[in-house]
N, C-alpha and C. Protein backbone atom coordinates (compact mmCIF):
# COMPACT_ATOMS: atom_id res chain seq x y z
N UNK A 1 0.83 -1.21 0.00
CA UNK A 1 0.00 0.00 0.00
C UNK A 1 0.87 1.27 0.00
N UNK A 2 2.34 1.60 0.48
CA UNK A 2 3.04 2.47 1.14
C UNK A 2 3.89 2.23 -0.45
N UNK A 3 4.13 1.19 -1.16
CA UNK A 3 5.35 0.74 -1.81
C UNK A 3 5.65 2.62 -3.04
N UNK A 4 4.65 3.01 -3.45
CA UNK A 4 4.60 3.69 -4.68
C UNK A 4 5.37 5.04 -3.70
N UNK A 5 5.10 5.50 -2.27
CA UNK A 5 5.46 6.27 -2.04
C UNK A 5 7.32 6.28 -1.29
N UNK A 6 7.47 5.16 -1.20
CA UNK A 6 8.87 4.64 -0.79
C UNK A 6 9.82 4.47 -1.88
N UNK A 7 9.03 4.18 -3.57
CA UNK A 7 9.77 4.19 -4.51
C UNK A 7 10.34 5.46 -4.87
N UNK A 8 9.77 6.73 -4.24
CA UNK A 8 9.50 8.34 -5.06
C UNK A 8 11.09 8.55 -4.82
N UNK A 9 11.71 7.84 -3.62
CA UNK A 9 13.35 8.01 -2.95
C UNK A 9 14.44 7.09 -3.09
N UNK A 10 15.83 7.61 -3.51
CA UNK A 10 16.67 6.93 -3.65
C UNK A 10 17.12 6.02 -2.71
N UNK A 11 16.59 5.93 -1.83
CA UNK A 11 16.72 4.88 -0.82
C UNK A 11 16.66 3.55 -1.57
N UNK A 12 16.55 2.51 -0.63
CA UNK A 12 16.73 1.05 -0.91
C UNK A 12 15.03 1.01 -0.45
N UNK A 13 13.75 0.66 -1.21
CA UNK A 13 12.37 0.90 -1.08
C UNK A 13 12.43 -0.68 -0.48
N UNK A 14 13.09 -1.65 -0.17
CA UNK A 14 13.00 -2.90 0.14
C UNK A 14 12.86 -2.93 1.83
N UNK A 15 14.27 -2.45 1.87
CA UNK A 15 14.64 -1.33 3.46
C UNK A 15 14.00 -1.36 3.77
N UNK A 16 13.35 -0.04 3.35
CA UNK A 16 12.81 0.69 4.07
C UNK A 16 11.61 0.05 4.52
N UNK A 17 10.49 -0.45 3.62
CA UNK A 17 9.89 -1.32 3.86
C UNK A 17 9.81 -2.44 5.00
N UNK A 18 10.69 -2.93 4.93
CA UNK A 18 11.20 -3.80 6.52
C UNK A 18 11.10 -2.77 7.72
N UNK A 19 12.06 -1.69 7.59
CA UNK A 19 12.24 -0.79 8.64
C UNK A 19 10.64 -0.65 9.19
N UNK A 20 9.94 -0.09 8.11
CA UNK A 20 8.71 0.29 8.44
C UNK A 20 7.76 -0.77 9.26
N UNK A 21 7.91 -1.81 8.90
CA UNK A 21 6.98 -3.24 9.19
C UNK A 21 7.73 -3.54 10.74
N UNK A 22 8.73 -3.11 10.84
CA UNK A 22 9.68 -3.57 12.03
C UNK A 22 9.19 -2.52 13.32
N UNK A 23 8.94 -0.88 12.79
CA UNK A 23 9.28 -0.26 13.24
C UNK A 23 7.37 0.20 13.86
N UNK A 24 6.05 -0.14 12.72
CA UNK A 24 4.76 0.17 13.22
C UNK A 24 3.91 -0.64 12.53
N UNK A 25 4.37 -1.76 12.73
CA UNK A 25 3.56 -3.22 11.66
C UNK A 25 2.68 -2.05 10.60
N UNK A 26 3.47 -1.37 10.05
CA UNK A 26 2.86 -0.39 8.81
C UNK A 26 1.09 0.22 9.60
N UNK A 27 1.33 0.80 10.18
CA UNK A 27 0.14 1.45 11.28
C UNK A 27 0.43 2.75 11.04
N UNK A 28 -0.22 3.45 10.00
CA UNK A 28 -0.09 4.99 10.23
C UNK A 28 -0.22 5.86 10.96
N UNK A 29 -1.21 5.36 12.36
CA UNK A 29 -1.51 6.28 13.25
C UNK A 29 -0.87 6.20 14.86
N UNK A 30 0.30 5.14 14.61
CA UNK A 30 0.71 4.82 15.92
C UNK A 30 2.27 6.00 16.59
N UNK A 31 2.14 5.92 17.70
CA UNK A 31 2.97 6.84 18.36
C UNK A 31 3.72 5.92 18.84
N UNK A 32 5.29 6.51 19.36
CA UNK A 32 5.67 5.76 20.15
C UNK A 32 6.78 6.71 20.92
N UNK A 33 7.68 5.96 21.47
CA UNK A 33 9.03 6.36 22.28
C UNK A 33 8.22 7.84 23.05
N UNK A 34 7.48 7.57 23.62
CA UNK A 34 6.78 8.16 24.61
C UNK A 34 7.45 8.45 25.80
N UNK A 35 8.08 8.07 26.50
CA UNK A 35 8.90 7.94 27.21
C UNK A 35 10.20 8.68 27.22
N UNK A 36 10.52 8.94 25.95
CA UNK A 36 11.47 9.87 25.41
C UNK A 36 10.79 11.39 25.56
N UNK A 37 9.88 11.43 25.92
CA UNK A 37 9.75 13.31 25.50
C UNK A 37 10.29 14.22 26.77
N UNK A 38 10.20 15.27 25.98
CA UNK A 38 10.61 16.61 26.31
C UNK A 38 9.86 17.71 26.31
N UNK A 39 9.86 18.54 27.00
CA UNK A 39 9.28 19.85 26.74
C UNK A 39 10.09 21.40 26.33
N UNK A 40 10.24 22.43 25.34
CA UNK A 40 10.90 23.19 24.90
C UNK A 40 10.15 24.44 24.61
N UNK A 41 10.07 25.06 25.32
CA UNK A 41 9.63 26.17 24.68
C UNK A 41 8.30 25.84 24.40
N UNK A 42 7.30 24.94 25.49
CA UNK A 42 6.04 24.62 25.69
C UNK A 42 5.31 23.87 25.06
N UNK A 43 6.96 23.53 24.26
CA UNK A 43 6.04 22.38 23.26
C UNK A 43 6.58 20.75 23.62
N UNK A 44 5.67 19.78 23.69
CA UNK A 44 6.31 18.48 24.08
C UNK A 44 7.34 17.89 22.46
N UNK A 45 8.69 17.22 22.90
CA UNK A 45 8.88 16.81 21.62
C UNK A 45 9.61 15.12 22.35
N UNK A 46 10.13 14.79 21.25
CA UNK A 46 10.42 13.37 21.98
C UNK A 46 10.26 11.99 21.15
N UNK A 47 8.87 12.06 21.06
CA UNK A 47 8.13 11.28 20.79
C UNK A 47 7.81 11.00 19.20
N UNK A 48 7.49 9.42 19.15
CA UNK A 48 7.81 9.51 17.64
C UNK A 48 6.43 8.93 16.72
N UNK A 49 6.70 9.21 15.44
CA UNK A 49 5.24 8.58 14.95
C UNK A 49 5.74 8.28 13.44
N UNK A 50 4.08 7.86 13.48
CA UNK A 50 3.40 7.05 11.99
C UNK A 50 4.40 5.79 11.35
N UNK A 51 4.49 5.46 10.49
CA UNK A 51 4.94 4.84 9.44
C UNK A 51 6.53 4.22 9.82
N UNK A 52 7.10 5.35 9.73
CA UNK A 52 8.78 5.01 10.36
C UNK A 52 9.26 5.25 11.25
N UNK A 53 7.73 5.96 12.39
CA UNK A 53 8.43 6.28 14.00
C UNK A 53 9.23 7.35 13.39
N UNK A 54 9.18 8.77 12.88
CA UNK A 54 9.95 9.52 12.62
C UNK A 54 9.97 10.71 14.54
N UNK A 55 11.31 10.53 14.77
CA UNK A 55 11.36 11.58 15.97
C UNK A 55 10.88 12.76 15.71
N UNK A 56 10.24 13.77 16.72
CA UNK A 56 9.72 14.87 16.45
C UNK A 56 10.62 15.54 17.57
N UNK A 57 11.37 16.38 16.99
CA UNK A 57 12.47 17.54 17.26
C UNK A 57 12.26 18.08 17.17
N UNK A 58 13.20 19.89 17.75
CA UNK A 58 12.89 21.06 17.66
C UNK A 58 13.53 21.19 15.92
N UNK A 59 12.87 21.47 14.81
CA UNK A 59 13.37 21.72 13.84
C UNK A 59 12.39 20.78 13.17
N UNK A 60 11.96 19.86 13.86
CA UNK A 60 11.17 18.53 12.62
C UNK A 60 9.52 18.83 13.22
N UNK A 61 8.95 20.25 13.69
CA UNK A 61 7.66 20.19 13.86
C UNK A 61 7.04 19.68 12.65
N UNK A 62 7.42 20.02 11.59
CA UNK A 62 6.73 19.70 10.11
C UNK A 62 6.42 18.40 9.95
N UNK A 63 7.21 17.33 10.64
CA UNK A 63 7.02 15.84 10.59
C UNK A 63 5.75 15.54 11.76
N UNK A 64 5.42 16.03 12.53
CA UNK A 64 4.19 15.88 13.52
C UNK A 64 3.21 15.37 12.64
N UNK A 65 3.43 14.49 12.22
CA UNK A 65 1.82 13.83 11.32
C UNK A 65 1.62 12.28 10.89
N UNK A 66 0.18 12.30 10.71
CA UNK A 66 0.19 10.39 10.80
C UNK A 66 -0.27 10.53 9.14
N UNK A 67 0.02 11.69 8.24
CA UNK A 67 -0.10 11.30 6.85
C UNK A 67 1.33 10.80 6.32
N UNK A 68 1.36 9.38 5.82
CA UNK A 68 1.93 8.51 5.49
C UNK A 68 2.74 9.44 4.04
N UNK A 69 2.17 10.27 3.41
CA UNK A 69 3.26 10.64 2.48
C UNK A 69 4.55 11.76 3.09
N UNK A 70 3.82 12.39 4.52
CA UNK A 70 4.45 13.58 4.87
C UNK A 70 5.65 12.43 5.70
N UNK A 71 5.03 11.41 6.28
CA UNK A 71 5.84 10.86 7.29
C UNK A 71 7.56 10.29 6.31
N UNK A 72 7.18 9.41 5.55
CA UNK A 72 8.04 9.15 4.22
C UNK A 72 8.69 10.01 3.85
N UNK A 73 8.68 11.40 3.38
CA UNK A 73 9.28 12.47 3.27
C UNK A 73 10.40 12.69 4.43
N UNK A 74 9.75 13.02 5.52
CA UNK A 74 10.49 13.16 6.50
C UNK A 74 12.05 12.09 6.84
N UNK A 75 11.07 10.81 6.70
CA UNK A 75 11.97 9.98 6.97
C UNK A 75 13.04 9.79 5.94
N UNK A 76 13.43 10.16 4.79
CA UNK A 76 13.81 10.69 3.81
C UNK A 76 15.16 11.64 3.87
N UNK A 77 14.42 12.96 4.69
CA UNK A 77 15.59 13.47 5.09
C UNK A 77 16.86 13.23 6.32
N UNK A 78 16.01 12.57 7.07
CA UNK A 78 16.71 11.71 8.16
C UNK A 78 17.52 10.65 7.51
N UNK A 79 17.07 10.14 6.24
CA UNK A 79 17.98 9.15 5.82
C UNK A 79 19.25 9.33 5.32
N UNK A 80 18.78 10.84 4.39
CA UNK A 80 19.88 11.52 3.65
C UNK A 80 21.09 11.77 4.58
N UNK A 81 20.70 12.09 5.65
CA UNK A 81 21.69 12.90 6.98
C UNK A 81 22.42 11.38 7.37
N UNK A 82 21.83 10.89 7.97
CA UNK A 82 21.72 9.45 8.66
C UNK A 82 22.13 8.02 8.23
N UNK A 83 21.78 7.65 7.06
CA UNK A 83 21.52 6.64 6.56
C UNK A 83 19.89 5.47 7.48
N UNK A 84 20.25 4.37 7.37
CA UNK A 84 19.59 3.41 7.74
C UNK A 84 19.68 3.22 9.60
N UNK A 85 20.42 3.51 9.67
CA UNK A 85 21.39 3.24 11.34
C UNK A 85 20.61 4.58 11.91
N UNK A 86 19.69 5.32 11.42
CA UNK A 86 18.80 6.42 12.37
C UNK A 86 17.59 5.39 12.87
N UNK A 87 17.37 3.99 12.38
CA UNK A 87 16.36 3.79 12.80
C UNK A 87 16.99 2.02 13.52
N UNK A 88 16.20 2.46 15.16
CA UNK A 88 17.22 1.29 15.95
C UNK A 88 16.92 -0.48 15.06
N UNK A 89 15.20 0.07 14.67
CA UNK A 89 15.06 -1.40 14.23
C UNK A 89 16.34 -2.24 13.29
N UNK A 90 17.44 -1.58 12.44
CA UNK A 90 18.31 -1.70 11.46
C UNK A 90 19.37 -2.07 12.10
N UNK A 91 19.44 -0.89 13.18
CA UNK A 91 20.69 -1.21 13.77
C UNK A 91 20.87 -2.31 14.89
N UNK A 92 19.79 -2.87 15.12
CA UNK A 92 19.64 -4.17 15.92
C UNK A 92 19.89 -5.51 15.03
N UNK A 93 19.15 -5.34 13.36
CA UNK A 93 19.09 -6.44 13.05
C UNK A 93 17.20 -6.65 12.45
N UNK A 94 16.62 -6.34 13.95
CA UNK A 94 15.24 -6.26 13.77
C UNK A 94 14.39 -6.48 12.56
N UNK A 95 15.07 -5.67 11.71
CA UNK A 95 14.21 -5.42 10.52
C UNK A 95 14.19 -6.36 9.37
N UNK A 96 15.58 -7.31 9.37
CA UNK A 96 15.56 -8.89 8.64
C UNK A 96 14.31 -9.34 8.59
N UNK A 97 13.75 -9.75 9.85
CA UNK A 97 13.12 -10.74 9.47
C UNK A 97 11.53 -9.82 8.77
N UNK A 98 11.42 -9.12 8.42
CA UNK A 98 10.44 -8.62 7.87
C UNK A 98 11.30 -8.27 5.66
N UNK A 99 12.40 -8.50 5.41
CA UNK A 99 13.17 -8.10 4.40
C UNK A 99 12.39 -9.28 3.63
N UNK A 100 12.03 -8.87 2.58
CA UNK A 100 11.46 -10.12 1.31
C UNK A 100 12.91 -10.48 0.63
N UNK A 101 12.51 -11.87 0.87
CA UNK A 101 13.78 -12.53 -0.44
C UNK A 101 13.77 -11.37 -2.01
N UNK A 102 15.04 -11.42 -2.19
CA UNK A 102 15.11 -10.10 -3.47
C UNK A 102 15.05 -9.26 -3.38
N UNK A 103 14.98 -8.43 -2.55
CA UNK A 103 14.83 -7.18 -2.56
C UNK A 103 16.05 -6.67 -1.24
C-alpha cells in the first residue's frame, strides 16, 4: 500500500519497507518512544510517529503527522543525513526478518 510512495526516494524501497513493518507493523496512526519526550519552549517533543516512528524535534515540527506521504518524506531526510542506522530497528538487526527474499 506504502510501496509507490517509498519508490519516489533513492533509498533502498526494500529497506525501508522492513524498517517500516519492524518499526509500526505499517500502522499509520501509531505513536511511540513516549517515554522519550521533552518539553521546549512549551512544546512536548520526543516522541515519535506514523509509518517510520519519525522523531519529532525542535526543527522537525513539520514531521508531527500520521499522513503517510508527509511521514516518508520526513523519513527521507533523516535518511539523507543518517543513513539506515537512524532507525534502531536496522541497527539491531530487527528489521531482517520482515526483508522479502530479493529485494
Amino acid at each position: 500500500r506504502f510501496q509507490p510512495l517509498l519508490h519516489k526516494y533513492d533509498w533502498d524501497a526494500g529497506i525501508m519497507q522492513a524498517i517500516m513493518q519492524a518499526e509500526s507493523s505499517c500502522n499509520e496512526n501509531t505513536t511511540g518512544d513516549t517515554s522519550l519526550t521533552f518539553v521546549k519552549n512549551s512544546r512536548v517533543y520526543g516522541y515519535s510517529v506514523s509509518l517510520l516512528q519519525v522523531r519529532i524535534l525542535p526543527g522537525r515540527e513539520d514531521c508531527d503527522s500520521y499522513k503517510p506521504e508527509v511521514n516518508i518524506a520526513c523519513a527521507y531526510r533523516i535518511w539523507q543525513r543518517q543513513g539506515y542506522k537512524a532507525w534502531s530497528v536496522y541497527a539491531s538487526g530487527k528489521y531482517l526478518r520482515y526483508l522479502r527474499k530479493g529485494e
